[in-house]
Protein backbone atom coordinates (compact mmCIF):
# COMPACT_ATOMS: atom_id res chain seq x y z
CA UNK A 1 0.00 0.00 0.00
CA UNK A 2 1.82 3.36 -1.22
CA UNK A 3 1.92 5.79 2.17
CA UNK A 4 0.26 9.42 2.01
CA UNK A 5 4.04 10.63 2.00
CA UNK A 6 4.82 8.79 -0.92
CA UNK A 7 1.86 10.17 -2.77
CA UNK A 8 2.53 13.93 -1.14
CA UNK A 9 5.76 13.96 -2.26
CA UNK A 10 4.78 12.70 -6.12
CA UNK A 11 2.41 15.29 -6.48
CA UNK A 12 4.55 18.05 -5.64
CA UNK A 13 6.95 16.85 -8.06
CA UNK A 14 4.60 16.48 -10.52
CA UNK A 15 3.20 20.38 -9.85
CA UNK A 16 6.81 21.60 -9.25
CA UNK A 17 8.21 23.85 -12.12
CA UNK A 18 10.77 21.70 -14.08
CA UNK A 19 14.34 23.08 -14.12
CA UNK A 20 16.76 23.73 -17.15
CA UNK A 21 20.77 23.05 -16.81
CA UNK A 22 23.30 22.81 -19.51
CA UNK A 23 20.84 22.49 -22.33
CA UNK A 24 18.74 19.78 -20.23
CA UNK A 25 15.36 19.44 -18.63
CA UNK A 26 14.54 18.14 -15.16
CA UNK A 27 12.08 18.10 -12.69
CA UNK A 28 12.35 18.74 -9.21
CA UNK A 29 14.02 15.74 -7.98
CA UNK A 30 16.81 15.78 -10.45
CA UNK A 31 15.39 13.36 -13.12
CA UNK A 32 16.26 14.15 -16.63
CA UNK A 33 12.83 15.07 -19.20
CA UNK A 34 12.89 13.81 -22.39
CA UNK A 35 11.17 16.11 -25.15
CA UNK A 36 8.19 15.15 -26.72
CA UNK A 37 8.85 16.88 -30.59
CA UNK A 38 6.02 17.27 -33.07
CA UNK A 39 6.22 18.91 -36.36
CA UNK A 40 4.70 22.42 -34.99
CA UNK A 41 5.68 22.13 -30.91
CA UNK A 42 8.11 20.51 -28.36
CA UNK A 43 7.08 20.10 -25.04
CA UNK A 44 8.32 18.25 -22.28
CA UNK A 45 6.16 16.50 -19.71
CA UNK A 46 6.39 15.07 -16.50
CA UNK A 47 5.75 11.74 -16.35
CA UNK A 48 3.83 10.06 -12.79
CA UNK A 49 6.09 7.19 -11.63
CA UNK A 50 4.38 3.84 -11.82
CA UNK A 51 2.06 2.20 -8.88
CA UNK A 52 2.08 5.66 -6.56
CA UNK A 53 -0.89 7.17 -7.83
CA UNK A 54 -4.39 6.50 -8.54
CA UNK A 55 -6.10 6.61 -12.01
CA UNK A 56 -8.12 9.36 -11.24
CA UNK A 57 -5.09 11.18 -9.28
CA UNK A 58 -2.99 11.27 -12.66
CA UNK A 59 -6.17 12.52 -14.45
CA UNK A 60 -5.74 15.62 -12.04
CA UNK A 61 -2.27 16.25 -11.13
CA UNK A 62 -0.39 14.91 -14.67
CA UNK A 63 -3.23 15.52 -17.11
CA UNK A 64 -1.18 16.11 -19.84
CA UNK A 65 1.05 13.11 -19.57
CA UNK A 66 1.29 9.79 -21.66
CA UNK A 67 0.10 8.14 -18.69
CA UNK A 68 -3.26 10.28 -18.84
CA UNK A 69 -3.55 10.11 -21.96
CA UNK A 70 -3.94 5.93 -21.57
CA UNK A 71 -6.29 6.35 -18.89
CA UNK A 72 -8.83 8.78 -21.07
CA UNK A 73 -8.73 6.58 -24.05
CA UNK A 74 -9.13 3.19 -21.51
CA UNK A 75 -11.84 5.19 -20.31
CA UNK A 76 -13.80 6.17 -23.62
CA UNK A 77 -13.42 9.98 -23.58
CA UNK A 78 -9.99 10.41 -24.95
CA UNK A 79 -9.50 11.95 -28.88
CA UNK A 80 -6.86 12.06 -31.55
CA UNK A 81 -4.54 14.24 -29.32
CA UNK A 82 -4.15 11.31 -26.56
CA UNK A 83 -3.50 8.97 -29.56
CA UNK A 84 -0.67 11.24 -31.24
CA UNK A 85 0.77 11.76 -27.62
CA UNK A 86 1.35 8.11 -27.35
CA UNK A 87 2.65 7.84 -30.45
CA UNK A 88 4.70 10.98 -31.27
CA UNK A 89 7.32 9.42 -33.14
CA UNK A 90 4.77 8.34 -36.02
CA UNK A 91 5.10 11.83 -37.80
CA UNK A 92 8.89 11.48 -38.37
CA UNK A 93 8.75 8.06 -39.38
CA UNK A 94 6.32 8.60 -41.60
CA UNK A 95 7.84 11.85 -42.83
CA UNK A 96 11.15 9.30 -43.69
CA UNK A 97 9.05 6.30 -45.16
CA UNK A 98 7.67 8.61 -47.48
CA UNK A 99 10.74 10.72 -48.41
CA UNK A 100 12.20 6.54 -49.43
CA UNK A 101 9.23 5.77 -51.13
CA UNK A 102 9.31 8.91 -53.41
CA UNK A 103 12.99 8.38 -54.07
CA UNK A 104 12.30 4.87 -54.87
CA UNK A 105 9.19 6.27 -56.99
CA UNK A 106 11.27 8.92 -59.31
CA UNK A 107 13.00 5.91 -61.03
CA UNK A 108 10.17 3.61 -61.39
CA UNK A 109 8.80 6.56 -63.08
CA UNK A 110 11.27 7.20 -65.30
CA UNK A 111 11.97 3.30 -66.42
CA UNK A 112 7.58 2.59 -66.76
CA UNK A 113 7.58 0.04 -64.54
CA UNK A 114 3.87 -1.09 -64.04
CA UNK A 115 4.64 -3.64 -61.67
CA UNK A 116 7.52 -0.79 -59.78
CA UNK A 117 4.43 1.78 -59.46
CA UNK A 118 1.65 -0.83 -58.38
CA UNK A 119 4.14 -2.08 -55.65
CA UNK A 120 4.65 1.58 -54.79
CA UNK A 121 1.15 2.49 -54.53
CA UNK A 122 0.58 -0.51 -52.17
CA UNK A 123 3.97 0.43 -49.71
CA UNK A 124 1.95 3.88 -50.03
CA UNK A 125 -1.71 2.34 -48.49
CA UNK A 126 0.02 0.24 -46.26
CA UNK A 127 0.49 2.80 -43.50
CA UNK A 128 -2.32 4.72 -43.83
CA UNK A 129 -4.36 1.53 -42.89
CA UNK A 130 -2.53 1.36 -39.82
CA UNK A 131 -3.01 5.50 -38.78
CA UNK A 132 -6.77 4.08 -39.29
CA UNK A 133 -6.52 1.55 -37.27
CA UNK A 134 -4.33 3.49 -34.61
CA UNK A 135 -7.13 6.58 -34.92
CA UNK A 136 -9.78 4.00 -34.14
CA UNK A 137 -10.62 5.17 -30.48
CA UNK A 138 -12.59 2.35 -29.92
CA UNK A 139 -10.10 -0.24 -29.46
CA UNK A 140 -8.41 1.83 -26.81
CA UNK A 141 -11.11 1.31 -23.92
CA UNK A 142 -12.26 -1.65 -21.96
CA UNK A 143 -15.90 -2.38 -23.77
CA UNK A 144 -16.61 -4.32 -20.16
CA UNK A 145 -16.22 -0.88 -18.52
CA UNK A 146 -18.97 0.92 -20.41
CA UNK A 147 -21.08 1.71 -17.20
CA UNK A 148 -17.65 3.44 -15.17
CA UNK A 149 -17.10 5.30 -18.78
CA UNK A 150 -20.42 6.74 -19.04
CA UNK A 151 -20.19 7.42 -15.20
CA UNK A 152 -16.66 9.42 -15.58
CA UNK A 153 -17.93 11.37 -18.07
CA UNK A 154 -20.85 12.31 -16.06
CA UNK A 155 -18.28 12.89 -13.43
CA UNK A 156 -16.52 14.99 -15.28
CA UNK A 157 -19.10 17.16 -16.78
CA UNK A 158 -20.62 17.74 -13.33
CA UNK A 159 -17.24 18.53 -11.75
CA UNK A 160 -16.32 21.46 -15.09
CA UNK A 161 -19.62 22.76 -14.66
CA UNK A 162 -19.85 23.16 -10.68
CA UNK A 163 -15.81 24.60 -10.95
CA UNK A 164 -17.47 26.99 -13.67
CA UNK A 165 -20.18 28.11 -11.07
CA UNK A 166 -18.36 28.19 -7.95
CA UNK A 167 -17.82 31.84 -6.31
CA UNK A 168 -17.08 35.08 -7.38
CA UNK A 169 -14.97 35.47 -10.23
CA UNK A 170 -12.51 38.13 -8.68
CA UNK A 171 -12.27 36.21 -5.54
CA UNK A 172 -10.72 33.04 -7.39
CA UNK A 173 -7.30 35.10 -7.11
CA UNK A 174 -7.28 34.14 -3.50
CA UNK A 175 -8.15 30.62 -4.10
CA UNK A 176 -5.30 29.80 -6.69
CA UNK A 177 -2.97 31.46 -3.60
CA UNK A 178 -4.15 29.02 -0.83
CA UNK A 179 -3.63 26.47 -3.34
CA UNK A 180 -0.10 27.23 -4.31
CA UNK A 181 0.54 27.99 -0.01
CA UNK A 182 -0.65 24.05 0.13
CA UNK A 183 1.73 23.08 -1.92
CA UNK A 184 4.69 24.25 -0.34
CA UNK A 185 3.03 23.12 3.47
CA UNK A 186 3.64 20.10 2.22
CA UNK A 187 6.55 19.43 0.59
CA UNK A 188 8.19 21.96 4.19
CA UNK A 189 6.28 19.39 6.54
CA UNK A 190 7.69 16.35 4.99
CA UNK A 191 11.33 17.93 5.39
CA UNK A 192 10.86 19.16 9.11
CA UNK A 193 9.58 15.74 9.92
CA UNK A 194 12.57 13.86 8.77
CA UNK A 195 14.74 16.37 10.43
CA UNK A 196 13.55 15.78 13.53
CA UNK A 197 13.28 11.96 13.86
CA UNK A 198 16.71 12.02 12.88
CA UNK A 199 17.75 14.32 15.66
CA UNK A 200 15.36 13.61 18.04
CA UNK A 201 14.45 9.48 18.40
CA UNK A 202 11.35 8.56 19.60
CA UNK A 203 10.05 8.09 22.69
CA UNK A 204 11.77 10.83 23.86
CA UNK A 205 9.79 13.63 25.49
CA UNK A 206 11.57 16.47 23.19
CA UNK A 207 10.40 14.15 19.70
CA UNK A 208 6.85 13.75 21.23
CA UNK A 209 6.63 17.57 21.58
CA UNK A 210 8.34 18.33 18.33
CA UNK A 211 6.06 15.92 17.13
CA UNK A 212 2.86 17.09 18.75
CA UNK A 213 3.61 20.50 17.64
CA UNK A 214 4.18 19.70 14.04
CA UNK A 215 0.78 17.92 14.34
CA UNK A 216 -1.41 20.05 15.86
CA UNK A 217 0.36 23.13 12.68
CA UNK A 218 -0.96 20.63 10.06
CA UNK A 219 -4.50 20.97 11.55
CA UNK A 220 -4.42 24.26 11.89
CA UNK A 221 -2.77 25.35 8.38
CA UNK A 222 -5.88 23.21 6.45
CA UNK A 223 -8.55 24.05 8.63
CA UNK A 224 -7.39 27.72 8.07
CA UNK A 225 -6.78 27.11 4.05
CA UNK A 226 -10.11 24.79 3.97
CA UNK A 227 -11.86 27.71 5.75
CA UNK A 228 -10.77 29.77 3.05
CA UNK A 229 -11.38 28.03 0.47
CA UNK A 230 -15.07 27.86 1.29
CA UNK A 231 -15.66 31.28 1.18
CA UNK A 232 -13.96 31.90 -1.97
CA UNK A 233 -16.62 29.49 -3.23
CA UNK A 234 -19.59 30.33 -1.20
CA UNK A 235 -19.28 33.88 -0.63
CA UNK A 236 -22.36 35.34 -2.83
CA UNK A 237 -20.09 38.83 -3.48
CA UNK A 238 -16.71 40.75 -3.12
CA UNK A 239 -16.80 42.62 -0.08
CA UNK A 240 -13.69 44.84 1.62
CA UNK A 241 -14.72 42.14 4.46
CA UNK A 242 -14.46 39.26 2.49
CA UNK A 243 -11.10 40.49 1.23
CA UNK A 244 -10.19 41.24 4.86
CA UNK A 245 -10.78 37.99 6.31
CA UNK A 246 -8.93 36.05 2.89
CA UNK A 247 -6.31 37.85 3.92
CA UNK A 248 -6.31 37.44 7.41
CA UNK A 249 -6.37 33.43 6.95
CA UNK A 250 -3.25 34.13 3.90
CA UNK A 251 -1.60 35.38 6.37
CA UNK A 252 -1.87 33.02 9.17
CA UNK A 253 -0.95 30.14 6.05
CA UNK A 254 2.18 32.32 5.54
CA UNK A 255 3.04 32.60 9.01
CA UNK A 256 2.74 28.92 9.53
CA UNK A 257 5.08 28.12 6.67
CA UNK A 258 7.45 30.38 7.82
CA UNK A 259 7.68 29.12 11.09
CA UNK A 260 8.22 25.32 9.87
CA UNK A 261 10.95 26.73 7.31
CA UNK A 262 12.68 28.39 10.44
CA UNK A 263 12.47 25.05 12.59
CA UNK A 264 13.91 22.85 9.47
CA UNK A 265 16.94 25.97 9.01
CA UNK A 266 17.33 25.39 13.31
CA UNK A 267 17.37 21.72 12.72
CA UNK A 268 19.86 21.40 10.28
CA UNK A 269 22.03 23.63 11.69
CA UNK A 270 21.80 21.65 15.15
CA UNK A 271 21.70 18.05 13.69
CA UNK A 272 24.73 16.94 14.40
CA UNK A 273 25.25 19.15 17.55
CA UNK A 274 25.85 16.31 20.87
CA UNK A 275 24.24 19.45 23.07
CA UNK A 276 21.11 18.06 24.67
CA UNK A 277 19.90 21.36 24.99
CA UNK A 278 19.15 23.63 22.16
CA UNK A 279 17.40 26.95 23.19
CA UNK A 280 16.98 28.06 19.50
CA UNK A 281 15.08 25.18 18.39
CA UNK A 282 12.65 24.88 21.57
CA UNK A 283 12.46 28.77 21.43
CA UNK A 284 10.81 28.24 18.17
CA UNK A 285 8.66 25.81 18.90
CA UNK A 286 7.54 28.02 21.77
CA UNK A 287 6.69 30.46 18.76
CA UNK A 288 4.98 27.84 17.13
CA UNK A 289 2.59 26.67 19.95
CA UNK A 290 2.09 30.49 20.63
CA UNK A 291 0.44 31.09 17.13
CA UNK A 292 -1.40 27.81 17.18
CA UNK A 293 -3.19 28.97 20.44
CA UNK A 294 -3.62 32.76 19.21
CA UNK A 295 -5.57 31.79 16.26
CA UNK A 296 -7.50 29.50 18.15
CA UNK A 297 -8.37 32.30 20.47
CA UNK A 298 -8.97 34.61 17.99
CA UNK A 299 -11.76 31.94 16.49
């Protein structure tokens, strides 16, 4: 069974902005992208490491990948673009095949070779009864799986059109930013949590605390971002209220994050300290539990 870390930490790679080095592409974990080259466009796309993910997880979070692109044509509602994705090396060999065969044609011409051009015109058919049968979109998805096809499209309509009524338009802004804040919770909890069971080994009181504290920031930074997330959605208008309180709850997100990226800096500068005592680190988990009971009073 693949852990929530496992998945956390995929789906921040996949979202991450890939990097470019020396004429090379990578993503955020150092692994090298290879292009994907059409005739009019070159792109290069993250691919979702095997067995981590869910079907419908890679629909969301690597929609534009091979891998998506099998899952939409398993799934019926996939279209020429999935098919060409999957096979993007068909344009160039076809572009060569057919460069040969004229080659191979301007002789035959020349020399009135019935049998030559006849052979020729069939080497010329021969592929275009296999785009045809590539193209055929029907032999992608699993015919036993009609009723979950019909049902994901229906999922999928419903889900555009309620994301195409949901909240004020001006107010989305805000929602894209709480988003983005998630994000980079996560992939700054993961890190601060490794520190400290390296430094600190459980049972011991200091890891429990550390522990706790980390905890009880997790709850708080998604009930805050879940919070604000509903009224992006529910709130019926933009009011300097609204705005206030959005960025109120931004804030608190921000201050949260900052706080874990102080501990991890702490921790890493103290990991291989033999001190049993470190007054910076506990000093900032002080901070920590100080914020997480100030916004609880403040609710």
């Amino acid at each position: 069974m693949v852990s929530d870390n496992s998945k956390m930490l995929e789906i921040n790679r996949l979202k991450s902005p890939l990097k470019y080095r020396d004429y090379k592409v990578y993503d955020s974990n150092g692994n090298e992208i290879q292009s994907v080259e059409t005739f009019s466009d070159l792109k290069y796309i993250i691919e979702p490491d095997p067995d981590i993910l869910t079907d419908d997880e890679i629909l969301e979070y690597a929609p534009k990948s091979k891998e998506a692109s099998k899952i939409r044509l398993k799934r019926g509602f996939g279209d020429n673009s999935d098919v060409l994705l999957l096979n993007d090396s068909i344009p160039w060999i076809f572009a060569l095949y057919y460069t040969i065969l004229v080659c191979i044609l301007i002789p035959v011409i020349y020399g009135a070779n019935r049998f030559g051009m006849f052979f020729i015109l069939i080497m010329a058919i021969l592929p275009l009864v296999y785009l045809y049968y590539i193209f055929n979109l029907k032999k992608y998805y699993d015919k036993s799986n009609q009723k979950q096809i019909n049902k994901s499209r229906f999922s999928i309509a419903s889900q555009n059109e309620a994301k195409s009524d949901d909240g004020v338009e001006s107010l989305k802004k805000y929602a894209d930013e709480i988003e983005d804040l998630k994000t980079v919770f996560d992939s700054k909890e993961v890190a601060v949590r490794k520190l400290i069971e390296k430094r600190f080994e459980p049972p011991q009181i200091t890891y429990d605390r550390f522990i706790s504290t980390i905890d009880k920031s997790h709850d708080l930074f998604y009930h805050e971002a879940d919070s604000a997330i509903n009224i992006t959605k529910f709130a019926v208008e933009d009011t300097p209220r609204v705005d206030a309180e959005l960025e109120n709850k931004i804030n608190t997100l921000k201050s949260i994050i900052d706080q874990i990226e102080d501990l991890t800096n702490e921790l890493v500068i103290n990991i291989n300290s033999d001190e049993e005592s470190h007054d910076n680190v506990k000093n900032l988990v002080d901070d920590m539990e100080n914020l997480i009971d100030s916004v609880k009073e403040y609710k």
